[in-house]
N, C-alpha and C. Protein backbone atom coordinates (compact mmCIF):
# COMPACT_ATOMS: atom_id res chain seq x y z
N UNK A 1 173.28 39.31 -34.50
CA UNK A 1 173.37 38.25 -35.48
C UNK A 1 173.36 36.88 -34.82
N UNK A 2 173.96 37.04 -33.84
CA UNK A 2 173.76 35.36 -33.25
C UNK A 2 172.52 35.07 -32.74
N UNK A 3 171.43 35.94 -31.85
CA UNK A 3 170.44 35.56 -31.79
C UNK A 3 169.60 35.13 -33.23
N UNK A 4 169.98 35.77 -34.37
CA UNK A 4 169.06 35.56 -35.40
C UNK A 4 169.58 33.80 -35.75
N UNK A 5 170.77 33.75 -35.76
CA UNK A 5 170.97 32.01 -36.02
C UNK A 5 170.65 31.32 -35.04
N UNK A 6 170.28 31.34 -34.05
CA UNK A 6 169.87 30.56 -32.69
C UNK A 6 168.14 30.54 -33.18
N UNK A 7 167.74 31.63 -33.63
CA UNK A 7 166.46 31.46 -34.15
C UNK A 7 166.40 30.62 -35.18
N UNK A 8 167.22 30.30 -36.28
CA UNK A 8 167.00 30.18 -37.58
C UNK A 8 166.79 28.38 -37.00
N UNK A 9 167.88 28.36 -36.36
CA UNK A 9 168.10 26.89 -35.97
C UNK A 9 166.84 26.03 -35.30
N UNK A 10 166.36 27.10 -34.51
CA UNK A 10 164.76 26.75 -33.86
C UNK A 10 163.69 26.82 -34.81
N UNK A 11 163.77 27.55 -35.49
CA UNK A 11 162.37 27.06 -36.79
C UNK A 11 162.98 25.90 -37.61
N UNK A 12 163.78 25.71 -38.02
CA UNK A 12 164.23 24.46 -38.66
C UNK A 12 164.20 23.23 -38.14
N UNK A 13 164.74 23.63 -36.65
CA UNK A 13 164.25 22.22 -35.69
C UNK A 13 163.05 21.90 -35.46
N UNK A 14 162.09 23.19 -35.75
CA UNK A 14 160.57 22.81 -35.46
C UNK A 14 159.83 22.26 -37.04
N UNK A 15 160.16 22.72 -38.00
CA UNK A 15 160.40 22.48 -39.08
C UNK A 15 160.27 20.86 -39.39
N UNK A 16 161.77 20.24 -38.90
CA UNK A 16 162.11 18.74 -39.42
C UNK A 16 160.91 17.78 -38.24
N UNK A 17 160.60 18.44 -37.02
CA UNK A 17 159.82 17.84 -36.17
C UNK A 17 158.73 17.40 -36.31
N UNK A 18 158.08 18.22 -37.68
CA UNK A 18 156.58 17.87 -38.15
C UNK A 18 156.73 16.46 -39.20
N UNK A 19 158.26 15.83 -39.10
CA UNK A 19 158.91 15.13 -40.46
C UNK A 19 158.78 14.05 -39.98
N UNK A 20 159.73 14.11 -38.61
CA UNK A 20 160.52 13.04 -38.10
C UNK A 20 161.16 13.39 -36.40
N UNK A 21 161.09 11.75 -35.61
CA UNK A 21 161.43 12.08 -34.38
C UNK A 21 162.97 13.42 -34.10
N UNK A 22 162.98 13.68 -33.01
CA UNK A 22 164.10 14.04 -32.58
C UNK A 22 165.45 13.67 -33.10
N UNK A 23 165.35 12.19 -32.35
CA UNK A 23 166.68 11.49 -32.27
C UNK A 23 166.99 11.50 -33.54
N UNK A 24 166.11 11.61 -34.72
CA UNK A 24 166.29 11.40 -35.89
C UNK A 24 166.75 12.68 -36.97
N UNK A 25 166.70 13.31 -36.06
CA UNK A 25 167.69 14.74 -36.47
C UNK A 25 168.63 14.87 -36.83
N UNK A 26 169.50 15.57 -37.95
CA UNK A 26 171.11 15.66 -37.39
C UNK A 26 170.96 16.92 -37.67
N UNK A 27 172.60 17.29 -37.08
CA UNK A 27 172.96 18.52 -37.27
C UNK A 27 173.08 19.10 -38.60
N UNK A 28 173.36 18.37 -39.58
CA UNK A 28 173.37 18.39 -40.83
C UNK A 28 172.27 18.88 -41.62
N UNK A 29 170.80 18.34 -41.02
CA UNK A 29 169.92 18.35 -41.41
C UNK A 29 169.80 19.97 -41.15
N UNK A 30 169.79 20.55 -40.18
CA UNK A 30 169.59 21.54 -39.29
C UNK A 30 170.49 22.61 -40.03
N UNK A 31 171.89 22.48 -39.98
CA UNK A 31 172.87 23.47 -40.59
C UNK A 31 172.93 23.41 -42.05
N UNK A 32 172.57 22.92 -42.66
CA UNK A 32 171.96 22.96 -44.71
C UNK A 32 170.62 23.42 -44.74
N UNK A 33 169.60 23.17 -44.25
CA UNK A 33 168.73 23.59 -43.92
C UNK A 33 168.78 25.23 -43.55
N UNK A 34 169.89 25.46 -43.02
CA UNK A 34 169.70 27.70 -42.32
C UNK A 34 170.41 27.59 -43.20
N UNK A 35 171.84 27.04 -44.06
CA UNK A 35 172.75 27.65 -44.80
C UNK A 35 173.72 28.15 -43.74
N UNK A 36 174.34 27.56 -42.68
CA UNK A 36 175.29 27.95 -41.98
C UNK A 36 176.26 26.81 -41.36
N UNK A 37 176.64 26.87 -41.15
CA UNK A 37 178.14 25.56 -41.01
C UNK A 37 177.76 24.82 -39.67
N UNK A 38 178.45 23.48 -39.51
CA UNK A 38 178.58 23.16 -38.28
C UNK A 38 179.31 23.91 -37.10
N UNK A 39 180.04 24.71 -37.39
CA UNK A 39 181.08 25.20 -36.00
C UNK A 39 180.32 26.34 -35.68
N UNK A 40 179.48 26.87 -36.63
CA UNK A 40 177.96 27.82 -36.04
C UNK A 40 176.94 27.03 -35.17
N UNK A 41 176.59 25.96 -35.82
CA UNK A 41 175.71 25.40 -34.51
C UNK A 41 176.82 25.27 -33.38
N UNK A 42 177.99 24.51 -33.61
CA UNK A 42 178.61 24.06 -32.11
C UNK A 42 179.15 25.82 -31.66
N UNK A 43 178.78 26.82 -32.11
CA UNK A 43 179.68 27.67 -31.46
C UNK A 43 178.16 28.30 -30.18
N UNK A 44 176.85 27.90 -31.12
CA UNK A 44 175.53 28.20 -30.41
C UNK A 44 175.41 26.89 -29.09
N UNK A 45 175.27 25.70 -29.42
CA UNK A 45 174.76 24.25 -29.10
C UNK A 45 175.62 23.28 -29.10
N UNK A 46 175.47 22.72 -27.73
CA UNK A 46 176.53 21.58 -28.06
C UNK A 46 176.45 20.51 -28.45
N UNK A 47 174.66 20.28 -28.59
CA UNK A 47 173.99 19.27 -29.05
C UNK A 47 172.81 19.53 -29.81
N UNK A 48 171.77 18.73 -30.12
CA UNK A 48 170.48 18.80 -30.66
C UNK A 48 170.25 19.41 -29.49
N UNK A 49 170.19 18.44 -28.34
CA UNK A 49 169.03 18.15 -27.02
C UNK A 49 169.37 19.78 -26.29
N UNK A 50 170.38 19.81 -26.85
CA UNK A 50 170.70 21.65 -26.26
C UNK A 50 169.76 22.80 -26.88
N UNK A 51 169.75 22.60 -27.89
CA UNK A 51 169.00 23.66 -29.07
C UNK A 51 167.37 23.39 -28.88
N UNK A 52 166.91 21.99 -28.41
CA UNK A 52 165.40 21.53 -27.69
C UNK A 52 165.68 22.46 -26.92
N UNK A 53 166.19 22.43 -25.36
CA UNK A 53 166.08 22.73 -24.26
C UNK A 53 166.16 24.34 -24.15
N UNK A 54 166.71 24.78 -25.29
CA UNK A 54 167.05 26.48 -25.37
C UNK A 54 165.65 27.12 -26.29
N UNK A 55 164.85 25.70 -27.33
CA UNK A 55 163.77 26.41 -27.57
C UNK A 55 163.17 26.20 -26.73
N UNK A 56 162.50 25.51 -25.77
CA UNK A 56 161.72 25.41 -24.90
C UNK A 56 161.41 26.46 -23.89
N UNK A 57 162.91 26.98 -23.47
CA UNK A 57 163.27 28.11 -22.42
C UNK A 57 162.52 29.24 -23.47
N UNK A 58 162.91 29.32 -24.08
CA UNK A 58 162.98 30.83 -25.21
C UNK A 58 161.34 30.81 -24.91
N UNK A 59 160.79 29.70 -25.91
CA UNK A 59 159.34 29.89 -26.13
C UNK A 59 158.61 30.14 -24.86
N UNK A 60 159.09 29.57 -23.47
CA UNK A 60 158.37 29.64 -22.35
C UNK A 60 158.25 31.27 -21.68
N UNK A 61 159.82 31.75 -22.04
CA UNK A 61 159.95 33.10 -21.23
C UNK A 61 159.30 34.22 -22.48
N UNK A 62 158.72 33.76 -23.41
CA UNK A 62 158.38 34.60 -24.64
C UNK A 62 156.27 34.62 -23.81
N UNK A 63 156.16 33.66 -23.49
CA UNK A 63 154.93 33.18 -23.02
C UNK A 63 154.72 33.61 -21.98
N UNK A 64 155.78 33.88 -20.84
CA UNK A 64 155.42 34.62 -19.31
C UNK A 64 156.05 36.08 -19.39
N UNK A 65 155.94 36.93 -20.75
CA UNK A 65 156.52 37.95 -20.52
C UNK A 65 155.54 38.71 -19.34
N UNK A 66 156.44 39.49 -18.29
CA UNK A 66 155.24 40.45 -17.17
C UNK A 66 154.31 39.81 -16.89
N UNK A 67 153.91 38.19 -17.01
CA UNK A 67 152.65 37.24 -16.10
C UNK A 67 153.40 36.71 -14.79
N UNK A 68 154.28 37.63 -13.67
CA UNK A 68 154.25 36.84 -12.72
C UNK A 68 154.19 37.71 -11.71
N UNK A 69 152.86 38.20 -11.57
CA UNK A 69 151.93 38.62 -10.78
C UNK A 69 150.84 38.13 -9.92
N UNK A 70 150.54 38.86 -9.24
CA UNK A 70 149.18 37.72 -8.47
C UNK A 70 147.86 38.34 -9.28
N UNK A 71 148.18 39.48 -10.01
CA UNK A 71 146.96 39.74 -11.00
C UNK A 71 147.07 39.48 -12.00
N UNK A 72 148.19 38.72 -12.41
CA UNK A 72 148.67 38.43 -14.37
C UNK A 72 149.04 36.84 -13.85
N UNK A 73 148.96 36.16 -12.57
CA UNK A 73 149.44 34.35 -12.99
C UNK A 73 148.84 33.72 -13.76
N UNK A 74 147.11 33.99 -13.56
CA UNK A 74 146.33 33.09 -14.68
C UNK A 74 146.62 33.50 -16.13
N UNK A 75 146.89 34.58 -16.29
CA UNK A 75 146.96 34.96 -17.55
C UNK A 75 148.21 34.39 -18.26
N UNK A 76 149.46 33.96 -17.35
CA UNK A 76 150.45 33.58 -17.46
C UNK A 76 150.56 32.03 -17.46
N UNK A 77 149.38 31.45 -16.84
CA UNK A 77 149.13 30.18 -16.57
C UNK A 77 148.30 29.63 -18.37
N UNK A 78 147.96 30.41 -18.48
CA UNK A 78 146.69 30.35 -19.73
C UNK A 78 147.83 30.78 -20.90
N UNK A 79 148.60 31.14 -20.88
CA UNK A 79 149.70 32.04 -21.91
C UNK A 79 151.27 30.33 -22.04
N UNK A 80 151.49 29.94 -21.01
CA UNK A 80 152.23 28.63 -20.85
C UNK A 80 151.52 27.63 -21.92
N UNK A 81 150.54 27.55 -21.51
CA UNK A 81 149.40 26.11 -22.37
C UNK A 81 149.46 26.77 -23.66
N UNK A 82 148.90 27.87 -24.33
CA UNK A 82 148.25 28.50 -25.13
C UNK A 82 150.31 27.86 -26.16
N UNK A 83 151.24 28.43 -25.44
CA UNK A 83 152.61 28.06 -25.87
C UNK A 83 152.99 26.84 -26.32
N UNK A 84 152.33 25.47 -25.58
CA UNK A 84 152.36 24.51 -25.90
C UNK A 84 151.39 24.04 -27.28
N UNK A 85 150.10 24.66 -27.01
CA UNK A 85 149.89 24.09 -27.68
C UNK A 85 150.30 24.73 -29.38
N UNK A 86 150.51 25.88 -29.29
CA UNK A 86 150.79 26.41 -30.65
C UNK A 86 152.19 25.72 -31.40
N UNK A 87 152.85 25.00 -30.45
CA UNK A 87 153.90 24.38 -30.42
C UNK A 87 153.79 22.60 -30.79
N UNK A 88 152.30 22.33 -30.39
CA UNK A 88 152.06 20.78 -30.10
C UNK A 88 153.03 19.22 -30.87
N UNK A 89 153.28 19.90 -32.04
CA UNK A 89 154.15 18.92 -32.95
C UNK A 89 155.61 18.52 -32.06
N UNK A 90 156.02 19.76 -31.87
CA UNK A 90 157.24 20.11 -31.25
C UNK A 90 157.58 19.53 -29.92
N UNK A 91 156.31 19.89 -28.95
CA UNK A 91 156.17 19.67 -28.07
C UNK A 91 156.25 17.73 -27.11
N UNK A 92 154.92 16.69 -28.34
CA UNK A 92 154.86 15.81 -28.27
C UNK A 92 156.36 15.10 -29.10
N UNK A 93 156.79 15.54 -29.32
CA UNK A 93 157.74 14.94 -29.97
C UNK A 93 158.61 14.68 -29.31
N UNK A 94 159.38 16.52 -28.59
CA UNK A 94 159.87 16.38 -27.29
C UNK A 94 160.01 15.09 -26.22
N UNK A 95 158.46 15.41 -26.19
CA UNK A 95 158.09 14.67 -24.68
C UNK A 95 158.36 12.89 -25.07
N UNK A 96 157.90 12.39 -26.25
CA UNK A 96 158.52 11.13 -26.16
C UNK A 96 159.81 10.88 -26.85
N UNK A 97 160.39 11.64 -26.90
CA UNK A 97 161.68 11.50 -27.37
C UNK A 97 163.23 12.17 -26.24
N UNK A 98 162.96 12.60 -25.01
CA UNK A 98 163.35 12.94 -23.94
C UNK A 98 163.22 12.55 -22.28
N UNK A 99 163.56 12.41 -21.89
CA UNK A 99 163.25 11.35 -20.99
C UNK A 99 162.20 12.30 -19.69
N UNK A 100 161.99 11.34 -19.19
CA UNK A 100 160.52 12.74 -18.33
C UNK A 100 161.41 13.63 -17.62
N UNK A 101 162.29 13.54 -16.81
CA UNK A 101 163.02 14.04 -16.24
C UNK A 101 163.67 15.60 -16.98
N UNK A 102 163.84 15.61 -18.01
CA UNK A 102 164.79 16.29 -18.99
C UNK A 102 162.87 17.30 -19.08
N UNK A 103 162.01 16.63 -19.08
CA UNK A 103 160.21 17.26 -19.94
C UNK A 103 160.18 18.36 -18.38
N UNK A 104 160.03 17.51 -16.84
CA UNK A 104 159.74 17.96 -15.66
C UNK A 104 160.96 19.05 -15.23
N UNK A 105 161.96 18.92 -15.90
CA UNK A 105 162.93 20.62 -15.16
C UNK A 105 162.61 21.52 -15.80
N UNK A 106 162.83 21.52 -17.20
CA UNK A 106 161.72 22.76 -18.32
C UNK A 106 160.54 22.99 -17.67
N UNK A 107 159.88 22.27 -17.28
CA UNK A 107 158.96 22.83 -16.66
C UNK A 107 158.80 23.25 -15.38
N UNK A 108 159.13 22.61 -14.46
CA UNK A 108 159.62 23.26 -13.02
C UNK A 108 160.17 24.24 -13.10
N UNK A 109 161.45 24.33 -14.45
CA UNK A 109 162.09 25.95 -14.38
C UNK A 109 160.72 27.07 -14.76
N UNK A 110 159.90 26.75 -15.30
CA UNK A 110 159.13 27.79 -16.21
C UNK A 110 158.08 28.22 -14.85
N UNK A 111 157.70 27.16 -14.44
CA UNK A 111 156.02 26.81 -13.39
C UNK A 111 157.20 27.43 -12.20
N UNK A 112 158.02 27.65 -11.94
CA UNK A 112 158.57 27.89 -10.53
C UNK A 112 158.91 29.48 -11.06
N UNK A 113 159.24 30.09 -11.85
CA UNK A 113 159.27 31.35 -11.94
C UNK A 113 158.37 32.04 -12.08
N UNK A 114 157.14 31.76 -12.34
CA UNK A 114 156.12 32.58 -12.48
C UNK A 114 155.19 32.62 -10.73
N UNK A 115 155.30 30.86 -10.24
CA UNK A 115 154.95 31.15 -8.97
C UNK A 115 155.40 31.70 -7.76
N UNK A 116 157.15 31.55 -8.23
CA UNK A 116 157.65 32.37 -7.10
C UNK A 116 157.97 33.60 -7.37
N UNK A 117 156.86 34.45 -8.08
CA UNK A 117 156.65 35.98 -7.96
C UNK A 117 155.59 36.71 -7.44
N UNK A 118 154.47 35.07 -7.37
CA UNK A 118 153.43 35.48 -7.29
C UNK A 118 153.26 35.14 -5.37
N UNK A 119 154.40 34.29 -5.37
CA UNK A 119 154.72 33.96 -3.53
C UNK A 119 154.70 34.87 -3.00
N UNK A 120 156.34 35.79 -3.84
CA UNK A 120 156.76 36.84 -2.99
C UNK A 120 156.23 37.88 -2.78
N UNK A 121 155.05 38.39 -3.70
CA UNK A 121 154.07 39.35 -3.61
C UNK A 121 153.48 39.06 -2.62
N UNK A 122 152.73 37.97 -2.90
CA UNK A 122 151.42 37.37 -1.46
C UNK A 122 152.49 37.46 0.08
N UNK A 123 153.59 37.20 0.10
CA UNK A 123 154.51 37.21 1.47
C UNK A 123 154.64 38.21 1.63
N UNK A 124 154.86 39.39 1.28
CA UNK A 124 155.18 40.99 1.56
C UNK A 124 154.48 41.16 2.73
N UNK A 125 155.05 41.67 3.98
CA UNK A 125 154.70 42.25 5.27
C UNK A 125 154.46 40.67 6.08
N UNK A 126 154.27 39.62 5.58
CA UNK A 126 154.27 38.29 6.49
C UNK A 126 155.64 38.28 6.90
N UNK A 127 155.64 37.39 7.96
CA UNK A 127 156.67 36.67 8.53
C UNK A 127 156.69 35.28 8.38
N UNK A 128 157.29 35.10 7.11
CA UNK A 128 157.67 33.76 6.96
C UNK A 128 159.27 33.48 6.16
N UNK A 129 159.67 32.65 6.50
CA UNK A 129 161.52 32.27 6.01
C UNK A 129 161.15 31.76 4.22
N UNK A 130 162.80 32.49 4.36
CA UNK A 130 162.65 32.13 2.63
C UNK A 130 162.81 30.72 2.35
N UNK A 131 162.90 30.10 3.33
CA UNK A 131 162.64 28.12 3.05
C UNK A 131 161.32 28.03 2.96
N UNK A 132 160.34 28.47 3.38
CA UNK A 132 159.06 28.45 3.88
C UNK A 132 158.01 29.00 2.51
N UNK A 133 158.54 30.10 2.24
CA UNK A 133 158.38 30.92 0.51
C UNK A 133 158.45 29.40 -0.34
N UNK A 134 159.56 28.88 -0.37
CA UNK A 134 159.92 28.09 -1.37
C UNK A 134 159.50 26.96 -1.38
N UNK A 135 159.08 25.87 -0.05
CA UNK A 135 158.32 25.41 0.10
C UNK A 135 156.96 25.21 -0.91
N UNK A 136 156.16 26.65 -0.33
CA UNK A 136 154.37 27.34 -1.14
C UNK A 136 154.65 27.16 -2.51
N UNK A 137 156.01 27.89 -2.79
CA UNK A 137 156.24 27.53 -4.49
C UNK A 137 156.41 26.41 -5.36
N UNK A 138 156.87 25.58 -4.30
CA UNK A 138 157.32 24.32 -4.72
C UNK A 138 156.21 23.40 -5.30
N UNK A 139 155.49 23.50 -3.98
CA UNK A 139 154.02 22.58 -3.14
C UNK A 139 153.15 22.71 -5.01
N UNK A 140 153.21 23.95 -5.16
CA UNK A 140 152.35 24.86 -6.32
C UNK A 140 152.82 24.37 -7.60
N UNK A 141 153.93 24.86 -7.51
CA UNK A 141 154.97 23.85 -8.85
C UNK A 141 154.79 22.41 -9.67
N UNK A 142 154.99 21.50 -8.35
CA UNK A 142 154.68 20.23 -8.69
C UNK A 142 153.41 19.59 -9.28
N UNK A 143 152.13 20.44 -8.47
CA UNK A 143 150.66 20.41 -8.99
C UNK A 143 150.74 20.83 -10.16
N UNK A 144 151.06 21.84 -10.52
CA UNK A 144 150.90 22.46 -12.07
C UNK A 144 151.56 21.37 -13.12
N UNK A 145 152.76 21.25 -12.82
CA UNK A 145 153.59 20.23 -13.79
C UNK A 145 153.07 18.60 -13.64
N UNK A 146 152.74 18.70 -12.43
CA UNK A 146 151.99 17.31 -12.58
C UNK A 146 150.82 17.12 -13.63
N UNK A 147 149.67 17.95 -13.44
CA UNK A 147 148.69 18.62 -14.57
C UNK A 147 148.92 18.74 -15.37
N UNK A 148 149.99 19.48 -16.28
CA UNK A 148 150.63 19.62 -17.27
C UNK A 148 150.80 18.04 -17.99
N UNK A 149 151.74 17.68 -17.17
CA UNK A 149 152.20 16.13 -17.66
C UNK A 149 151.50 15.60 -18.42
N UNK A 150 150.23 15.00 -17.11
CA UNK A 150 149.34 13.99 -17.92
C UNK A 150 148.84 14.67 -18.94
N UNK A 151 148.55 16.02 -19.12
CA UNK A 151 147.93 16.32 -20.59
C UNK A 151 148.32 16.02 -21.76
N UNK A 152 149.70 16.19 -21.75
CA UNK A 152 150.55 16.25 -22.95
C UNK A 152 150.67 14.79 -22.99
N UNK A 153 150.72 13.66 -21.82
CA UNK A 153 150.55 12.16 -22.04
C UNK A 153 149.43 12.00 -22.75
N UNK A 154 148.47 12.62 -22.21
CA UNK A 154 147.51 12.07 -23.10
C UNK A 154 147.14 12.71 -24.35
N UNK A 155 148.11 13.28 -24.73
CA UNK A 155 147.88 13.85 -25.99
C UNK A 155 147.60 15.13 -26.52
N UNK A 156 147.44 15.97 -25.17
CA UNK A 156 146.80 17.23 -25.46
C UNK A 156 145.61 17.47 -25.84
N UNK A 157 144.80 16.56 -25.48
CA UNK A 157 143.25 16.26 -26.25
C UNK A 157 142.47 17.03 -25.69
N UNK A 158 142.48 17.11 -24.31
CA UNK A 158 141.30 17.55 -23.51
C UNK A 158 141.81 19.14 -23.60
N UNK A 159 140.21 20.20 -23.49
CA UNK A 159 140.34 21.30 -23.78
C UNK A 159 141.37 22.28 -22.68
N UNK A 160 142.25 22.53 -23.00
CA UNK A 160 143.46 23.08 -22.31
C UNK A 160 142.67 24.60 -21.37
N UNK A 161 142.38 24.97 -21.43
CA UNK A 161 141.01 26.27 -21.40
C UNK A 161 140.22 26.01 -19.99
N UNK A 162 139.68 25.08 -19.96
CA UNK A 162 139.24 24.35 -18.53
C UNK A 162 140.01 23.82 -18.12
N UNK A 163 141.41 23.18 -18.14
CA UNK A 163 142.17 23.04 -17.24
C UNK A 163 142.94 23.69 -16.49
N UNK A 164 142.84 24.94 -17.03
CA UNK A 164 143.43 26.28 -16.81
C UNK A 164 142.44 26.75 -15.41
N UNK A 165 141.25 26.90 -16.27
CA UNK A 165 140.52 27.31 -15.46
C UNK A 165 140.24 26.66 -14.06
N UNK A 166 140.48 24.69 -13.83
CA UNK A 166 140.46 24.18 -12.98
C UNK A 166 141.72 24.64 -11.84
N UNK A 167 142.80 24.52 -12.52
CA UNK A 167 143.70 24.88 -12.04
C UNK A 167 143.62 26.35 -10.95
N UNK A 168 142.70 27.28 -11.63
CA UNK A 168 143.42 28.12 -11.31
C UNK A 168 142.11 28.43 -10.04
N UNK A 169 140.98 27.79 -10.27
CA UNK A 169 139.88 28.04 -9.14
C UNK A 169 140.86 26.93 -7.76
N UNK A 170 141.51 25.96 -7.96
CA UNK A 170 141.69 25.14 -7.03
C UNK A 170 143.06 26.32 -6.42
N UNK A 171 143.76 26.97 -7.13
CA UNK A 171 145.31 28.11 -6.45
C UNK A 171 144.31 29.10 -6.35
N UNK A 172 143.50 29.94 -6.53
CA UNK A 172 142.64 30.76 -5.89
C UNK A 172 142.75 31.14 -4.52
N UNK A 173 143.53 32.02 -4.43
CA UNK A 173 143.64 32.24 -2.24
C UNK A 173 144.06 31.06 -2.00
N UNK A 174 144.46 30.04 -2.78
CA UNK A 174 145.32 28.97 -1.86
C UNK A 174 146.83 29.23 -1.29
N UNK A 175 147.48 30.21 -2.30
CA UNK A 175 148.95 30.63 -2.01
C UNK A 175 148.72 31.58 -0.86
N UNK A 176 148.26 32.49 -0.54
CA UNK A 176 147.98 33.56 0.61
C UNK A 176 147.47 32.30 1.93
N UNK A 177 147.09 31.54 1.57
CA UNK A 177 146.23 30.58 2.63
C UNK A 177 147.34 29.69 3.42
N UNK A 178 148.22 29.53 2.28
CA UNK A 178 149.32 28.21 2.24
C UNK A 178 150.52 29.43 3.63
N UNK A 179 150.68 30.96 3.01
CA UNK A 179 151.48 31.53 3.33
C UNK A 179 151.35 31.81 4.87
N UNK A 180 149.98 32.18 4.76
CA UNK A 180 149.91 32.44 6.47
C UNK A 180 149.37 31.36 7.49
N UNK A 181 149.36 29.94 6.58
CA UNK A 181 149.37 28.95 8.18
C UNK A 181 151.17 28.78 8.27
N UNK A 182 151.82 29.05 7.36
CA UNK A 182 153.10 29.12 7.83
C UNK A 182 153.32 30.06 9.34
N UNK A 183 152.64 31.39 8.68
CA UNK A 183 153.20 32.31 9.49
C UNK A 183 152.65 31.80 11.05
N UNK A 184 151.17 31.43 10.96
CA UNK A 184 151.23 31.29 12.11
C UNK A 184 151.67 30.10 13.14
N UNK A 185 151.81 28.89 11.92
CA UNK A 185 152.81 28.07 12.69
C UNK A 185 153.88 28.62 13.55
N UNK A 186 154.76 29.47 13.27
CA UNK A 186 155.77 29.79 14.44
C UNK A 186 155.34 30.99 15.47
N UNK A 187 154.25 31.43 15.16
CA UNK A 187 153.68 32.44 16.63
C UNK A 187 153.51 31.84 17.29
């Protein structure tokens, strides 16, 4: 039952988003709206910006279910966007109504779990330190979310589909590539 009100609360928040900014939310709006009290949201959320940040997570890990593979990343890479954009109201609303910082850890959390599965696969039988792993993931991370960014700055206009696809010809054997000039840096 509590996941179903943590849901109810996320379609309603996505709901008032097609209305009106964020900030312009209340809880009120949100808890008359499901038919459930305030000490139900505060017993879920301690805020709006909480109940954002918990749909964001939700919708992201709903989007990389089993894509963090080195044979399922693109698919997982293409499955992230495909999330946003089915989301886009939600999404842009988010993004100028949150500060970038609050937009770039949601996403670093999301873009860093899918690549650092696809690290630790490609590292199996190398010799390289798990600083060194995290590093490749990182390096990988920041490109993606950087990419990401400007899209959604600019609106989400440009076809998400080829950026995917750019993306994913430019990480192509770049993570295996990235992994073993590590390794052989210390031989």
């Amino acid at each position: 039952m509590q996941n179903a009100t943590k849901y109810a609360l996320e379609a309603s928040l996505k709901k008032f988003l097609l209305k009106k900014p964020v900030d312009k939310i209340t809880i009120s709006d949100l808890t008359n709206d499901c038919g459930i009290s305030r000490m139900s949201f505060y017993y879920h959320f301690k805020d709006i910006y909480d109940l954002v940040e918990w749909a964001c997570f939700e919708d992201a890990s709903n989007a990389l279910q089993g894509k963090k593979t080195y044979a399922t990343w693109q698919e997982g890479l293409m499955q992230i966007f495909e999330a946003v954009m089915e989301n886009k109201p939600f999404i842009l609303n988010v993004y100028h109504a949150l500060s970038r910082d609050q937009i770039e850890n949601y996403l670093f959390h999301l873009t860093y779990d899918l690549i650092e599965g696809v690290v630790e696969e490609k590292a199996a039988g190398m010799h390289v330190t798990k600083e060194q792993k995290q590093f490749v993931a990182d390096f990988y991370k920041y490109s993606f979310v950087g990419l990401m960014l400007d899209w959604i700055k600019n609106g989400m206009k440009d076809d998400y589909q080829e950026l995917v696809h750019h993306i994913c010809t430019a990480m192509s054997g770049n993570i295996t590539n990235s992994l073993q000039n590590f390794e052989n840096s210390t031989k």
